[in-house]
PDB file of N, CA and C in Angstrom:
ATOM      1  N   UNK A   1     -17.413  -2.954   6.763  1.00  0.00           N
ATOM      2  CA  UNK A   1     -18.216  -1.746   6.751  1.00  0.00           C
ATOM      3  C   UNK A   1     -17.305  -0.549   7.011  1.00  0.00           C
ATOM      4  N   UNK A   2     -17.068   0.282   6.257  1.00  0.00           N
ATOM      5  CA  UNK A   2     -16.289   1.709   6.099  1.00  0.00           C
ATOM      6  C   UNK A   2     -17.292   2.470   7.335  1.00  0.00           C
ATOM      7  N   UNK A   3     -16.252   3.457   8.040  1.00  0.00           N
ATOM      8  CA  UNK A   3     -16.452   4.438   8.848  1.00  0.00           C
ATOM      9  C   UNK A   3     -15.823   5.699   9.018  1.00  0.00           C
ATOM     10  N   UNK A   4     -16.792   6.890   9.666  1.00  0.00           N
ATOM     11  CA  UNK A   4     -16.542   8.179   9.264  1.00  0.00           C
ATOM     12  C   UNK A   4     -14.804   8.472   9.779  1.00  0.00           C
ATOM     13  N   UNK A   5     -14.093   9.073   9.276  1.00  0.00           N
ATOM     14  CA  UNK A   5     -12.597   9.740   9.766  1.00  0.00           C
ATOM     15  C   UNK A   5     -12.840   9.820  11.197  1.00  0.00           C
ATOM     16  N   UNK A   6     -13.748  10.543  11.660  1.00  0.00           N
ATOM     17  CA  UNK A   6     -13.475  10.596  13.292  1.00  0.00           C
ATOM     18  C   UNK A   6     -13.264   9.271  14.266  1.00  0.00           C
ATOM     19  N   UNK A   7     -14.242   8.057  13.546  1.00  0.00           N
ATOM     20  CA  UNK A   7     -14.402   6.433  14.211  1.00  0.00           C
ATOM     21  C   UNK A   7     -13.159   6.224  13.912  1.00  0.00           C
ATOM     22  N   UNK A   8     -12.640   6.414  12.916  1.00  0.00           N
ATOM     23  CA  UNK A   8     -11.692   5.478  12.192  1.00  0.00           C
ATOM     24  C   UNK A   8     -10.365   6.241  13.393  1.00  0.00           C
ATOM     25  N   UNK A   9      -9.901   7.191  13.626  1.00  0.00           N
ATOM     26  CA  UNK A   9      -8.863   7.893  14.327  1.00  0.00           C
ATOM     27  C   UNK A   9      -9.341   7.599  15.667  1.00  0.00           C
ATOM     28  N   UNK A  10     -10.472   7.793  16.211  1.00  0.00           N
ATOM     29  CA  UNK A  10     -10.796   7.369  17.853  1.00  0.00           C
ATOM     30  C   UNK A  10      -9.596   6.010  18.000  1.00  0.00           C
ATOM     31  N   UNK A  11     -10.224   5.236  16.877  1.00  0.00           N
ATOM     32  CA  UNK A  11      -9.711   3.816  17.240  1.00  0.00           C
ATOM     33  C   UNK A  11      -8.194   3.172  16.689  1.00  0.00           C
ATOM     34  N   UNK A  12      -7.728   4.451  16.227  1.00  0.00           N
ATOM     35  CA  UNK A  12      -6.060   4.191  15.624  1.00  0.00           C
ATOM     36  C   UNK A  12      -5.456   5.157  16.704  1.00  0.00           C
ATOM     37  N   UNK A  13      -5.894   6.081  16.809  1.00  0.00           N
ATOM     38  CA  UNK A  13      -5.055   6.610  18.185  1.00  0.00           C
ATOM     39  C   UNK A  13      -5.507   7.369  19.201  1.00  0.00           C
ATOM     40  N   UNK A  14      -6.682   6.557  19.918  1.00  0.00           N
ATOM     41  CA  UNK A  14      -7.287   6.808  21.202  1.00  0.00           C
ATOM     42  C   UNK A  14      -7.889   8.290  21.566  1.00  0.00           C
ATOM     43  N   UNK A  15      -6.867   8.640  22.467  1.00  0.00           N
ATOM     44  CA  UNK A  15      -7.102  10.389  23.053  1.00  0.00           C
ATOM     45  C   UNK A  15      -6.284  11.397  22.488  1.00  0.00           C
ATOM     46  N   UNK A  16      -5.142  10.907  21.681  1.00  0.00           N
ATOM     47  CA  UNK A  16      -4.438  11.152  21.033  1.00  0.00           C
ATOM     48  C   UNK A  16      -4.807  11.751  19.603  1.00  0.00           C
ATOM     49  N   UNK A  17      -6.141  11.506  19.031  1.00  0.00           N
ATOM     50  CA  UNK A  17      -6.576  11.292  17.727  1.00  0.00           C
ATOM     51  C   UNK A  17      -6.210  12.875  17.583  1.00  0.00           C
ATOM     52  N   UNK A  18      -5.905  13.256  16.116  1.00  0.00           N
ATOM     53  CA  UNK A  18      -5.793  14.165  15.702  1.00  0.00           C
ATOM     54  C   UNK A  18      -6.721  15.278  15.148  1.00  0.00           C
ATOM     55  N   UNK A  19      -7.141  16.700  14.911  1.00  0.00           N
ATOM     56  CA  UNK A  19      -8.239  16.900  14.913  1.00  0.00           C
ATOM     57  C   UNK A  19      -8.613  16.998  13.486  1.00  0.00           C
ATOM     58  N   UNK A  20      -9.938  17.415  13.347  1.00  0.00           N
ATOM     59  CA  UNK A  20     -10.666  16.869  11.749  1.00  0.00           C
ATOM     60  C   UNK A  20      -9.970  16.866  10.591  1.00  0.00           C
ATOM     61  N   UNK A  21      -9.494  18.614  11.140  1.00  0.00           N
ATOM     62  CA  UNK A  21      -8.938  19.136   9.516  1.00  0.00           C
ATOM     63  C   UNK A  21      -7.552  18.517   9.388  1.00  0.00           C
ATOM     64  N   UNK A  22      -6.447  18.142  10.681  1.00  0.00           N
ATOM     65  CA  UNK A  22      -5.767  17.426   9.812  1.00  0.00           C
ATOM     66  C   UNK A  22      -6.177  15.934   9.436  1.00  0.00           C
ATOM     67  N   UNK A  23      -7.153  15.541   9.469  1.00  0.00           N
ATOM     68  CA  UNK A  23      -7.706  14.027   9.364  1.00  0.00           C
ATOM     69  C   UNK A  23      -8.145  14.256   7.855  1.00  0.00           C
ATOM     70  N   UNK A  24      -8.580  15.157   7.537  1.00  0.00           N
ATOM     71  CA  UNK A  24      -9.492  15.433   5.881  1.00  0.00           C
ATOM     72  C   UNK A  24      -8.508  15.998   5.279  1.00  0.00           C
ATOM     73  N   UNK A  25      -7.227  16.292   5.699  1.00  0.00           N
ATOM     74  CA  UNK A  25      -5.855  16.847   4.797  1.00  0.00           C
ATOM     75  C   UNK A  25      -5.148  15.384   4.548  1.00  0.00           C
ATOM     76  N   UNK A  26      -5.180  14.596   5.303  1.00  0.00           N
ATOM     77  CA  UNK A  26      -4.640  13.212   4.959  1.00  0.00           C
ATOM     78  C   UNK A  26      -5.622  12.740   4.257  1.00  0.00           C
ATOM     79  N   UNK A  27      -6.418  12.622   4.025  1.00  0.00           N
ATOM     80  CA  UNK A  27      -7.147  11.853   3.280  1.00  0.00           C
ATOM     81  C   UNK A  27      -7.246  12.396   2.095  1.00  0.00           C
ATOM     82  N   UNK A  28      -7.512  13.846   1.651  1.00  0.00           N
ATOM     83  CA  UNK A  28      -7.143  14.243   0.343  1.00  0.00           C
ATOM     84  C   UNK A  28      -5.999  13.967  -0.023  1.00  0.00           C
ATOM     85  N   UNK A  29      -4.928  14.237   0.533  1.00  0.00           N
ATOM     86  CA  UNK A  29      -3.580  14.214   0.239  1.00  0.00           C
ATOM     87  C   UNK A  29      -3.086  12.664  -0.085  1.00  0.00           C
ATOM     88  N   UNK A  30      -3.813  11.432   0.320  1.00  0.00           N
ATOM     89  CA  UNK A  30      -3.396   9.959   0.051  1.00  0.00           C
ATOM     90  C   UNK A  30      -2.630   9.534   1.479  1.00  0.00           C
ATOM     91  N   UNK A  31      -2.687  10.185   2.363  1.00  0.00           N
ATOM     92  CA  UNK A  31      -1.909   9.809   3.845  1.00  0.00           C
ATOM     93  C   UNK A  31      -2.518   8.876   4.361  1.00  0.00           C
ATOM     94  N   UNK A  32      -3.691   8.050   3.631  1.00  0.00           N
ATOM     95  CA  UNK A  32      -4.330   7.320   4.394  1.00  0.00           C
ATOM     96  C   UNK A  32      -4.068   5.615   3.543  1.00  0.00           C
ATOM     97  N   UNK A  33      -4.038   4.818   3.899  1.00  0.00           N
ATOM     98  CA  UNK A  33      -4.123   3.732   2.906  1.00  0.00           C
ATOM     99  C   UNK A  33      -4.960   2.432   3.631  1.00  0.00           C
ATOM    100  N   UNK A  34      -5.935   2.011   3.006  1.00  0.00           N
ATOM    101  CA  UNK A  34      -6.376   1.904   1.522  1.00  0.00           C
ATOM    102  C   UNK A  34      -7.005   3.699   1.527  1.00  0.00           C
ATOM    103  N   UNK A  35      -7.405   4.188   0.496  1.00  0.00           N
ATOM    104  CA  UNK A  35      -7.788   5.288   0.195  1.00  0.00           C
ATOM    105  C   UNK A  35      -8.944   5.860   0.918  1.00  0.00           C
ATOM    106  N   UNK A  36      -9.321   6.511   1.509  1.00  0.00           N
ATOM    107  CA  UNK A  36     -10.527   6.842   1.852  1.00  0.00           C
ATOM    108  C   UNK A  36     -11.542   7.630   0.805  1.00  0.00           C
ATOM    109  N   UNK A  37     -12.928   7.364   0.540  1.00  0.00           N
ATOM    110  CA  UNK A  37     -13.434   7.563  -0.247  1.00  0.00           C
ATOM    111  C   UNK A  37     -14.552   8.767   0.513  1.00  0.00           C
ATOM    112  N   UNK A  38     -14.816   9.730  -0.735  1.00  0.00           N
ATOM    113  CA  UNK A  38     -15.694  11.204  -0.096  1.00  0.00           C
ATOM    114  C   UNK A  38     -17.219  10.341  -0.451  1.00  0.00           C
ATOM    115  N   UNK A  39     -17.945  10.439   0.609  1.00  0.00           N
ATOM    116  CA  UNK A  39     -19.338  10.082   0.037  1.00  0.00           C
ATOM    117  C   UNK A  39     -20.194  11.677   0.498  1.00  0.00           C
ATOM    118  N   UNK A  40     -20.716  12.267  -0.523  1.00  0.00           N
ATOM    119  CA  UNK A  40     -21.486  13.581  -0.283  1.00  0.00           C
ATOM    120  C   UNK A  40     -20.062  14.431   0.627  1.00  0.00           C
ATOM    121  N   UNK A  41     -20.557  15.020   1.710  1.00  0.00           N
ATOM    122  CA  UNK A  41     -19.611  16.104   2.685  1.00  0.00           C
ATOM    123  C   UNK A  41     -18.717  14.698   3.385  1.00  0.00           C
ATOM    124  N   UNK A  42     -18.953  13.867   3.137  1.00  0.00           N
ATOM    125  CA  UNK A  42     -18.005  12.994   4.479  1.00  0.00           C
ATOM    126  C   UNK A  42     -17.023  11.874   4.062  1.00  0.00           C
ATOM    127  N   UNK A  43     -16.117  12.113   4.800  1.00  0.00           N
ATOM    128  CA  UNK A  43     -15.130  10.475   3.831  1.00  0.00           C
ATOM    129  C   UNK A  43     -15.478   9.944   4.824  1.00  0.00           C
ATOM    130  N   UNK A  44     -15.118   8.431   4.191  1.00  0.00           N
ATOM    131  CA  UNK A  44     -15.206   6.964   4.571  1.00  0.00           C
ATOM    132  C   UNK A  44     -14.245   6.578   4.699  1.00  0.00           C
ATOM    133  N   UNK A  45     -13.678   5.437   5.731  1.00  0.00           N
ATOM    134  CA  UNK A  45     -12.933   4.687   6.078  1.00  0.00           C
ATOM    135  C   UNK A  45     -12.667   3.344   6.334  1.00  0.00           C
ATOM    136  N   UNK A  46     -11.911   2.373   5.653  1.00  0.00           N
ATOM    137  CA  UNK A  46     -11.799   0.969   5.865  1.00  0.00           C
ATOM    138  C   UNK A  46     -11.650   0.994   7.841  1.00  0.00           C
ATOM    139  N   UNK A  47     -11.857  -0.082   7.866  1.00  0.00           N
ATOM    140  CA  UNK A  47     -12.065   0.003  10.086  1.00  0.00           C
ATOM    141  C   UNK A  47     -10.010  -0.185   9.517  1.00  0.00           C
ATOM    142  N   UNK A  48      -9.263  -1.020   8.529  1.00  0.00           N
ATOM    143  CA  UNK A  48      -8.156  -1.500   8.847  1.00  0.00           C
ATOM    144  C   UNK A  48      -7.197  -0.655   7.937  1.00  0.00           C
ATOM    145  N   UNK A  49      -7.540   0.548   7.564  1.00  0.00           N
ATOM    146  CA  UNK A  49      -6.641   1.765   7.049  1.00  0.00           C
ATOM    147  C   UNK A  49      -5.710   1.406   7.808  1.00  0.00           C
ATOM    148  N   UNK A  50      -4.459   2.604   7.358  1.00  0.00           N
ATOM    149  CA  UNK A  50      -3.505   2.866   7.974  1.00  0.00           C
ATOM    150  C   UNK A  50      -3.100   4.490   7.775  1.00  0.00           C
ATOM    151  N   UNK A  51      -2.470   5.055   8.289  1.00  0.00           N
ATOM    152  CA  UNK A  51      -1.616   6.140   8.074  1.00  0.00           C
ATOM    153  C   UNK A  51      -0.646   5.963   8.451  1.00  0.00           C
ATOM    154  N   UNK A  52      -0.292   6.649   6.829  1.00  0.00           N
ATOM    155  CA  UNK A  52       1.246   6.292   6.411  1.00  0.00           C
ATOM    156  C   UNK A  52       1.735   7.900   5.922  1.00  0.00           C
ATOM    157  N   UNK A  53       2.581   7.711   7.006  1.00  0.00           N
ATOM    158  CA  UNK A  53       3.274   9.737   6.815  1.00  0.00           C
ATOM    159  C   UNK A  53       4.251   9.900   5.810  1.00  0.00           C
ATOM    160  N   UNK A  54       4.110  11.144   4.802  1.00  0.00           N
ATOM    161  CA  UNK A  54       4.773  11.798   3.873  1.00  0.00           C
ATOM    162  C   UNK A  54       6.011  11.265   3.327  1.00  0.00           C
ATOM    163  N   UNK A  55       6.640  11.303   4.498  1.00  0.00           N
ATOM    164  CA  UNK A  55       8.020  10.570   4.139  1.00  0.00           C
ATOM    165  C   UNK A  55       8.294   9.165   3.175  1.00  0.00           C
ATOM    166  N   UNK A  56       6.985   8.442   4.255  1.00  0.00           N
ATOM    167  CA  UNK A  56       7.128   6.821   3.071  1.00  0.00           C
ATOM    168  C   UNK A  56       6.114   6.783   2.128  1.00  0.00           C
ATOM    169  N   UNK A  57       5.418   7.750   1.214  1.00  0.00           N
ATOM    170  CA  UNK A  57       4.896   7.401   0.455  1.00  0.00           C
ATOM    171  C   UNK A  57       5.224   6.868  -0.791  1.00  0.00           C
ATOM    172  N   UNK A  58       4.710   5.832  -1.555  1.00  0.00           N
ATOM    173  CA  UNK A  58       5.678   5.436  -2.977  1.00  0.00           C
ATOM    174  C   UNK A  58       4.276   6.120  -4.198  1.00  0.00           C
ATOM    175  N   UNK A  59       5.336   6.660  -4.825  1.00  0.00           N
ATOM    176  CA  UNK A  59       4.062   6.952  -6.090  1.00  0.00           C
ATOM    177  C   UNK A  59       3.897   5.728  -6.555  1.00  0.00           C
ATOM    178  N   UNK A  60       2.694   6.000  -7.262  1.00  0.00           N
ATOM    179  CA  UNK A  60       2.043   4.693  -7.343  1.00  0.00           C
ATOM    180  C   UNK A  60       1.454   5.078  -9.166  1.00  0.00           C
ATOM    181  N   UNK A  61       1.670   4.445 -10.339  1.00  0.00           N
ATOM    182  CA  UNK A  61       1.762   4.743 -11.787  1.00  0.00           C
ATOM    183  C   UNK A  61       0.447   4.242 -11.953  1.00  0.00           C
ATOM    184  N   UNK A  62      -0.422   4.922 -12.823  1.00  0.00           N
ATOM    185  CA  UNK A  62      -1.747   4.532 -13.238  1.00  0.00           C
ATOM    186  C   UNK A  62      -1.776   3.184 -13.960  1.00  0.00           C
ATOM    187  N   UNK A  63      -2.835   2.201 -13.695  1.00  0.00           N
ATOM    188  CA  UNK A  63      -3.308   0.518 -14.493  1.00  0.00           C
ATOM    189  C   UNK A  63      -3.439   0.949 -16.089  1.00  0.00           C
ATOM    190  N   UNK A  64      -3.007   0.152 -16.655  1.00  0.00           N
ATOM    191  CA  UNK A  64      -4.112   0.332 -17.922  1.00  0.00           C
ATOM    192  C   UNK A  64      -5.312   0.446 -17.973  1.00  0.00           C
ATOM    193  N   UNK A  65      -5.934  -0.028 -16.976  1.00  0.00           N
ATOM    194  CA  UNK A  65      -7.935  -0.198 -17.152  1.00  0.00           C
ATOM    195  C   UNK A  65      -7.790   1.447 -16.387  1.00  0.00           C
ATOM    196  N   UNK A  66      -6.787   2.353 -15.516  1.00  0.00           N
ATOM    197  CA  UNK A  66      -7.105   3.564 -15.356  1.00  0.00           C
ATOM    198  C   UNK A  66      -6.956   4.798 -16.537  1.00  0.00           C
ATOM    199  N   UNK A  67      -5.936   4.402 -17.228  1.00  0.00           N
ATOM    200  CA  UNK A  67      -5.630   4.959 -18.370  1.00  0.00           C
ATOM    201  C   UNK A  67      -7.009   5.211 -19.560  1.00  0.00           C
ATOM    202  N   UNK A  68      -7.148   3.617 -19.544  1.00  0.00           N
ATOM    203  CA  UNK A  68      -8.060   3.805 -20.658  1.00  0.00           C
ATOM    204  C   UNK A  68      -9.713   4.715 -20.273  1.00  0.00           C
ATOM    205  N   UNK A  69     -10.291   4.721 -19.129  1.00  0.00           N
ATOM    206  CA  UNK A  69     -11.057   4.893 -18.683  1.00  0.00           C
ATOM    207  C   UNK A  69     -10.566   6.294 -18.214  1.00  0.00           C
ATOM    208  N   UNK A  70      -9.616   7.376 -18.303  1.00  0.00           N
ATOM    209  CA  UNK A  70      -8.934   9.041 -17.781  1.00  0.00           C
ATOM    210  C   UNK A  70      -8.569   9.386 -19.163  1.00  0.00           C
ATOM    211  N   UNK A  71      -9.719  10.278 -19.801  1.00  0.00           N
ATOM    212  CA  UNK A  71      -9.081  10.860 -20.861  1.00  0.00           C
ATOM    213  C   UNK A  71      -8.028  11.678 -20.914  1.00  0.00           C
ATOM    214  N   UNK A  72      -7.693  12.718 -19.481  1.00  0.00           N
ATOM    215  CA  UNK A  72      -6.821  13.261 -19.290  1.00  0.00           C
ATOM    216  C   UNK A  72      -5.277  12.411 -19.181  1.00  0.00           C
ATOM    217  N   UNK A  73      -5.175  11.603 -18.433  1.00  0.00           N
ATOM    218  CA  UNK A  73      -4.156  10.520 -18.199  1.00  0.00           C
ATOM    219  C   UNK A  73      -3.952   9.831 -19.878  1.00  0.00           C
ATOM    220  N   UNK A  74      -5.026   9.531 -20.731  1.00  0.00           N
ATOM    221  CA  UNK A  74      -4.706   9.205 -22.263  1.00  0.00           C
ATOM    222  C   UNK A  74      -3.578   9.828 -22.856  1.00  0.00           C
ATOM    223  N   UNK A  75      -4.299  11.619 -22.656  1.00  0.00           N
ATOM    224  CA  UNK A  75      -3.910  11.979 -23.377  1.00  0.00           C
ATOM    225  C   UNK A  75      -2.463  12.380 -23.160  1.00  0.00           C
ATOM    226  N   UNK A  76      -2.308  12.970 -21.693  1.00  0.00           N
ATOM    227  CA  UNK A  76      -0.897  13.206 -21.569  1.00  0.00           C
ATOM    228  C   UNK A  76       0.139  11.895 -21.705  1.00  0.00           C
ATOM    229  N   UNK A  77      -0.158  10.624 -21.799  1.00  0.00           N
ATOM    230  CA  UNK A  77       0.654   9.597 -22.398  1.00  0.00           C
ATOM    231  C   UNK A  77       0.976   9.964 -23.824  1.00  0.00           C
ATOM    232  N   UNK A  78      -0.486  10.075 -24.358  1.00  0.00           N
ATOM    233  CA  UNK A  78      -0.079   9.961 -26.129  1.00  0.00           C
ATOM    234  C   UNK A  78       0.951  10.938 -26.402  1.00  0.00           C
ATOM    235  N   UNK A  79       1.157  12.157 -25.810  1.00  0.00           N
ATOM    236  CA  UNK A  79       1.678  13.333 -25.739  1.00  0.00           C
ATOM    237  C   UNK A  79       3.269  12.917 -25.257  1.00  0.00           C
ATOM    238  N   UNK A  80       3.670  12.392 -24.241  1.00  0.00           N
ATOM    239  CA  UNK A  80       4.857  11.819 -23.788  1.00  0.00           C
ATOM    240  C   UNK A  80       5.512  11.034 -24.347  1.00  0.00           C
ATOM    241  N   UNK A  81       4.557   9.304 -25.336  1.00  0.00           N
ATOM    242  CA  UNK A  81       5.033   8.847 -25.996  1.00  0.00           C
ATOM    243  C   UNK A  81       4.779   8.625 -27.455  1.00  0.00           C
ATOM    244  N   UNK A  82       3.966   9.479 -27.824  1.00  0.00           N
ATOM    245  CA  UNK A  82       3.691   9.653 -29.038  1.00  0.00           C
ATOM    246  C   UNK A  82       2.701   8.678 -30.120  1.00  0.00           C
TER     247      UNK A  82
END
């Protein structure tokens, strides 16, 4: 069961937790892994996320089943490789 950014940080770093807005800047930004997902105004959180800071992030190249399904992502391929 996914939980709101604030549950999810209480319980990754106590009293320590960081406050909202940088909690909803990691999560747009991909600082969070597995991804946190926006439902309406609020993201969601796996209970066994992680945050993983700037430094070690690896880009990560779109699936084929994402490709085919992102017309934008199509097209800038067809465009790159012709």
């Amino acid at each position: 069961m996914m939980q709101s950014l604030e549950e999810w940080a209480a319980t990754k770093f106590g009293r320590h937790t960081p406050t909202l807005c940088t909690l909803r800047k990691w999560a747009r930004n991909g600082s969070i892994f597995p991804q946190p997902q926006k439902v309406g105004r609020q993201w969601l959180v796996e209970p066994l996320a992680k945050y993983v800071p700037v430094g070690e992030l690896v880009p990560v190249l779109p699936t084929r089943e994402q490709i085919a399904r992102n017309p934008l992502i199509r097209r800038i391929q067809e465009r790159r490789h012709g």
